[in-house]
Protein backbone atom coordinates (compact mmCIF):
# COMPACT_ATOMS: atom_id res chain seq x y z
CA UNK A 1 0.00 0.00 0.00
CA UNK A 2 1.58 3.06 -1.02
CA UNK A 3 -0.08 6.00 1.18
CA UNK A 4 0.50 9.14 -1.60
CA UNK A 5 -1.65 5.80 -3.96
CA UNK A 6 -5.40 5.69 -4.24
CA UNK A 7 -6.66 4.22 -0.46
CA UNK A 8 -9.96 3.80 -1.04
CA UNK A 9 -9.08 -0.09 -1.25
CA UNK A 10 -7.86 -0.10 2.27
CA UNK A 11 -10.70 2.19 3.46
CA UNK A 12 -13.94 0.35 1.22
CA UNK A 13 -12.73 -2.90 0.68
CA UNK A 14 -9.90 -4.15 3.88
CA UNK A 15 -11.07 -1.57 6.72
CA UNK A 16 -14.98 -2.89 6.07
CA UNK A 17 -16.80 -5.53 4.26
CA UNK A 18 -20.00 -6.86 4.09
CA UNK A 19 -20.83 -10.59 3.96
CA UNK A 20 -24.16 -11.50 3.77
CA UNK A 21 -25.88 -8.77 5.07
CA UNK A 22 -23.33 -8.19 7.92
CA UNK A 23 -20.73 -5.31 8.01
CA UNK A 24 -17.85 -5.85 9.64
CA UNK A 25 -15.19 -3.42 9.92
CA UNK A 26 -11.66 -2.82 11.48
CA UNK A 27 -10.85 0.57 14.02
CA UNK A 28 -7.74 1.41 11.90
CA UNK A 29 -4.24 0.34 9.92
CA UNK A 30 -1.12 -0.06 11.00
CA UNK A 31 1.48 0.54 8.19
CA UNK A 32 5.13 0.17 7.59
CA UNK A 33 6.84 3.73 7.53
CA UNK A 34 7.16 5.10 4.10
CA UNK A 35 9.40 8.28 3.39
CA UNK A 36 6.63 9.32 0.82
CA UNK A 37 4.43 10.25 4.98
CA UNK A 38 6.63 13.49 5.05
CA UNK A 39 5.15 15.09 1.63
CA UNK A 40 1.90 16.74 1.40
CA UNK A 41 0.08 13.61 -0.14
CA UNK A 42 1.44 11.37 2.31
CA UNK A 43 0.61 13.91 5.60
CA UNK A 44 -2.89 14.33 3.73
CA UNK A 45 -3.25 10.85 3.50
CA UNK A 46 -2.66 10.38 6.74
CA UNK A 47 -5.00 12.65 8.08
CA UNK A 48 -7.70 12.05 6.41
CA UNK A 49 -7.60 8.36 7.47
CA UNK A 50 -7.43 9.73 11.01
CA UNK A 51 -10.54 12.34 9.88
CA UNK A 52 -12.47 9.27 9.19
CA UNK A 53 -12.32 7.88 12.13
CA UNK A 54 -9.66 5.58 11.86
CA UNK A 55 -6.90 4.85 14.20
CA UNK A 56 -2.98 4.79 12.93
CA UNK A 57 -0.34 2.97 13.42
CA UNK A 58 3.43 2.97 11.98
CA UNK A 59 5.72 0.49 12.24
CA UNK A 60 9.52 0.86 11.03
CA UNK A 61 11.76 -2.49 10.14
CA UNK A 62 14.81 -1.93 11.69
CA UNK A 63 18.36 -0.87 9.95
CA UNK A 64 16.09 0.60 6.97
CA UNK A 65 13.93 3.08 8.40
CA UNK A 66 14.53 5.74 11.32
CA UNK A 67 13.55 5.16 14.36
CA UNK A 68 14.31 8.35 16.16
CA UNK A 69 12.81 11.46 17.56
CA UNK A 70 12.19 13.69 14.91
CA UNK A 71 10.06 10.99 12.85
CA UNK A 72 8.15 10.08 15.69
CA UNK A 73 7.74 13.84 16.65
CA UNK A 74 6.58 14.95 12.91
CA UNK A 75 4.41 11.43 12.25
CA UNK A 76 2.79 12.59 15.60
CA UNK A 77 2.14 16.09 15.43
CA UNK A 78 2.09 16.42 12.07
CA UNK A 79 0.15 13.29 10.48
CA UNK A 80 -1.98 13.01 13.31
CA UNK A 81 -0.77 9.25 13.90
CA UNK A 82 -1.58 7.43 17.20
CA UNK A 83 0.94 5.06 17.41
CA UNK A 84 4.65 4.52 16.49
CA UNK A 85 6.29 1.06 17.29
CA UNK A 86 9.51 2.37 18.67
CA UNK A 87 12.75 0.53 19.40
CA UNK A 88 13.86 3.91 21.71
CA UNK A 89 15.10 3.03 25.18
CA UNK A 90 11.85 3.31 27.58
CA UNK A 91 13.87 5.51 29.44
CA UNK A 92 13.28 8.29 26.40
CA UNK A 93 9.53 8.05 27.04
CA UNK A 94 9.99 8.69 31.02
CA UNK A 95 12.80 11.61 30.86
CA UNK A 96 10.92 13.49 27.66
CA UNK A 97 8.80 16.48 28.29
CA UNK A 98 8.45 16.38 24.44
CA UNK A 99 7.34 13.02 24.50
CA UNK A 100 4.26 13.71 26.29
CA UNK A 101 2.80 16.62 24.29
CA UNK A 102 3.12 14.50 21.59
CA UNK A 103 1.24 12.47 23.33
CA UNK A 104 -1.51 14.39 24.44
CA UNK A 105 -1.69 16.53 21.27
CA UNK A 106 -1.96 12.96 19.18
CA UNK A 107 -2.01 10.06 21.66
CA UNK A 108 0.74 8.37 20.78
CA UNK A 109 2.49 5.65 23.33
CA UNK A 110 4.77 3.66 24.45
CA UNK A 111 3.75 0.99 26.40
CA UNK A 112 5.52 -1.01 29.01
């Protein structure tokens, strides 16, 4: 799924469905971290899945994509995303003052 591509798959056809009379349908995504989330598409992508109700995750594979601050920071307050699978020490979550606006402004975690 590329998030600057067409979602209306993910949101008409994967997020709900109807078989035989009964809808069924998820509370969000959780997607693997694409660079193309810090351009306009990708932020208004983003946003509007959050718009609609859905919840958003990010996940990053380690070694090829970051996994530091400043993404979590902008996919937070910028993309509106809920949650960010981190690998950052849990230490980062206690000590940061940052950390928690971002996570009151977007309610992002990081669970023990």
């Amino acid at each position: 799924l590329n998030i600057t591509g067409d979602l209306t798959p993910l949101t008409d056809q994967w997020l709900v469905s109807s078989t035989g009379g009964v809808t069924r349908s998820l509370d969000g995504v959780y997607l693997r971290y694409q660079k193309d989330m810090h351009s306009p598409a990708g932020i208004s992508a983003l946003k509007k899945l959050r718009e609609q109700g859905y919840v958003v995750g990010v996940w990053c594979l380690a070694s090829e994509d970051p996994d530091d601050y400043k993404t979590l920071d902008f996919l937070g307050n910028e993309c509106g995303v809920n949650y960010y699978n981190t690998d950052l020490p849990r230490s980062f979550a206690k000590s940061s003052s940052s950390l928690k606006s971002i996570r009151s402004s977007s309610s992002l975690t990081n669970e023990e």
